[in-house]
N, C-alpha and C. Protein backbone atom coordinates (compact mmCIF):
# COMPACT_ATOMS: atom_id res chain seq x y z
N UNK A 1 139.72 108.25 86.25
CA UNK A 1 139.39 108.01 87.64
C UNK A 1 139.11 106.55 87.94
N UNK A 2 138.34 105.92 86.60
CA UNK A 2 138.02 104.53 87.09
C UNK A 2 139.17 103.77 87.17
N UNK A 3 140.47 104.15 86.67
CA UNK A 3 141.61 102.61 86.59
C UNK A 3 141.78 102.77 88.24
N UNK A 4 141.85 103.89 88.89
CA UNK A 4 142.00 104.28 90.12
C UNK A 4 141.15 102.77 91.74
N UNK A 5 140.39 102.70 90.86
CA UNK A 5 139.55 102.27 91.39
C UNK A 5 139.45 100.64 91.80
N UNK A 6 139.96 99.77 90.87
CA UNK A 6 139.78 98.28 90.86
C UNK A 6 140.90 98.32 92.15
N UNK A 7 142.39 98.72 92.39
CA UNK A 7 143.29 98.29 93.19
C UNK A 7 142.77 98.84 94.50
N UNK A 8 141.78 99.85 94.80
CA UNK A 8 141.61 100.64 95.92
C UNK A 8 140.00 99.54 96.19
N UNK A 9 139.46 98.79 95.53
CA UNK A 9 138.45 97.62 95.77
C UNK A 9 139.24 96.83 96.28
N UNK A 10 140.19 96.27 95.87
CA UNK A 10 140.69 95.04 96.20
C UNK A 10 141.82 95.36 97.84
N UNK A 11 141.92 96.56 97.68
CA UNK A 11 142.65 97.02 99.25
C UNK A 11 141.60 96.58 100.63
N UNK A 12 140.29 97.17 99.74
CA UNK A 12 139.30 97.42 100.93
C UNK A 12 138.67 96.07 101.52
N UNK A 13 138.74 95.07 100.43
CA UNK A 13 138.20 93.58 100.67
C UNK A 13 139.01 92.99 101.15
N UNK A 14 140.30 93.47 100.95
CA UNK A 14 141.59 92.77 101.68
C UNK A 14 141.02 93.10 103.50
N UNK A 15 140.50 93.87 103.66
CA UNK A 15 140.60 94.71 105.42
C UNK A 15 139.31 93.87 105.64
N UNK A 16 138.61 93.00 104.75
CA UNK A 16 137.43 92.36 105.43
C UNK A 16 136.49 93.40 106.34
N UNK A 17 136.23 94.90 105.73
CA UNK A 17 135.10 95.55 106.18
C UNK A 17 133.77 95.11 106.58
N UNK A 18 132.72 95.40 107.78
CA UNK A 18 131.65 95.10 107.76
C UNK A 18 130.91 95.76 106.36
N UNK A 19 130.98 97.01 106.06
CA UNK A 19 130.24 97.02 105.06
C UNK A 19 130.91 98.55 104.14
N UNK A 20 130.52 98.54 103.13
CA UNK A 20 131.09 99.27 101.36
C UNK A 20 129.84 99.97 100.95
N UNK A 21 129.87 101.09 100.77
CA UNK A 21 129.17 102.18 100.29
C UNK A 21 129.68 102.50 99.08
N UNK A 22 128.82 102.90 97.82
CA UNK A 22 129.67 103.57 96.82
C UNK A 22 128.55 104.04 95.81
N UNK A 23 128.34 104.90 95.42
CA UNK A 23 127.27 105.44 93.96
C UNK A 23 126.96 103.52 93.31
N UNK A 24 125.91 104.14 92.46
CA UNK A 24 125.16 102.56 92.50
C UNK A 24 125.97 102.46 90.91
N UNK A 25 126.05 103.76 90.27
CA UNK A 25 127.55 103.43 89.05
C UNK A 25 128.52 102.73 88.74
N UNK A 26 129.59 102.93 89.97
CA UNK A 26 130.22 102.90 90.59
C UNK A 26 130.36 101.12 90.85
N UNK A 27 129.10 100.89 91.60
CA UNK A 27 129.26 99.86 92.02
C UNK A 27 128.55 98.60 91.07
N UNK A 28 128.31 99.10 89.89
CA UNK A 28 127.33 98.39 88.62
C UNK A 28 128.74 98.08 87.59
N UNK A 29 129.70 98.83 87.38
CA UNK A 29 130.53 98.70 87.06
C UNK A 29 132.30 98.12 87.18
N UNK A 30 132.37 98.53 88.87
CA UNK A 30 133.57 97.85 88.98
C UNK A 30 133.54 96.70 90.57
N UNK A 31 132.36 96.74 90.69
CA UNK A 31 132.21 95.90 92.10
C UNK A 31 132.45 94.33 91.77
N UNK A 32 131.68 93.82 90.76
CA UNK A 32 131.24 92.55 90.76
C UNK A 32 132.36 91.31 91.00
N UNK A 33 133.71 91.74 91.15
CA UNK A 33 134.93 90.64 90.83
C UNK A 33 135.03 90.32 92.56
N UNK A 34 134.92 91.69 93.62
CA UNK A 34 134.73 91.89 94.60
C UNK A 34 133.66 91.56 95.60
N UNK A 35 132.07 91.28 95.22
CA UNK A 35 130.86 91.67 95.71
C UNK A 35 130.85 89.85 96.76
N UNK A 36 131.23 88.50 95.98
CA UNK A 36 131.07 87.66 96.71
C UNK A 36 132.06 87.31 98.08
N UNK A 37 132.22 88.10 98.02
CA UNK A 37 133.95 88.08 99.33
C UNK A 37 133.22 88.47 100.35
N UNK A 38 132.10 89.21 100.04
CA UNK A 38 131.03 89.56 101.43
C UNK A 38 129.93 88.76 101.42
N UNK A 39 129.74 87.34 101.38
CA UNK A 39 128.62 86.79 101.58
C UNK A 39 128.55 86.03 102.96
């Protein structure tokens, strides 16, 4: 499930969302390459 996951991060940062919800797992593990694109 997780390989699933890095290209469907990088879709969502592409759309410049106000804001990303996700299990704190989740987001301890595959967020961090992603997390400064929202500062």
């Amino acid at each position: 499930r997780s390989a699933h996951i890095q290209p469907t991060l990088a879709a969502i940062t592409a759309a410049q969302p106000d804001a990303v919800t996700m299990h704190k797992g989740m987001a301890a593990s595959a967020w961090s390459p992603y997390a400064a694109k929202f500062l």
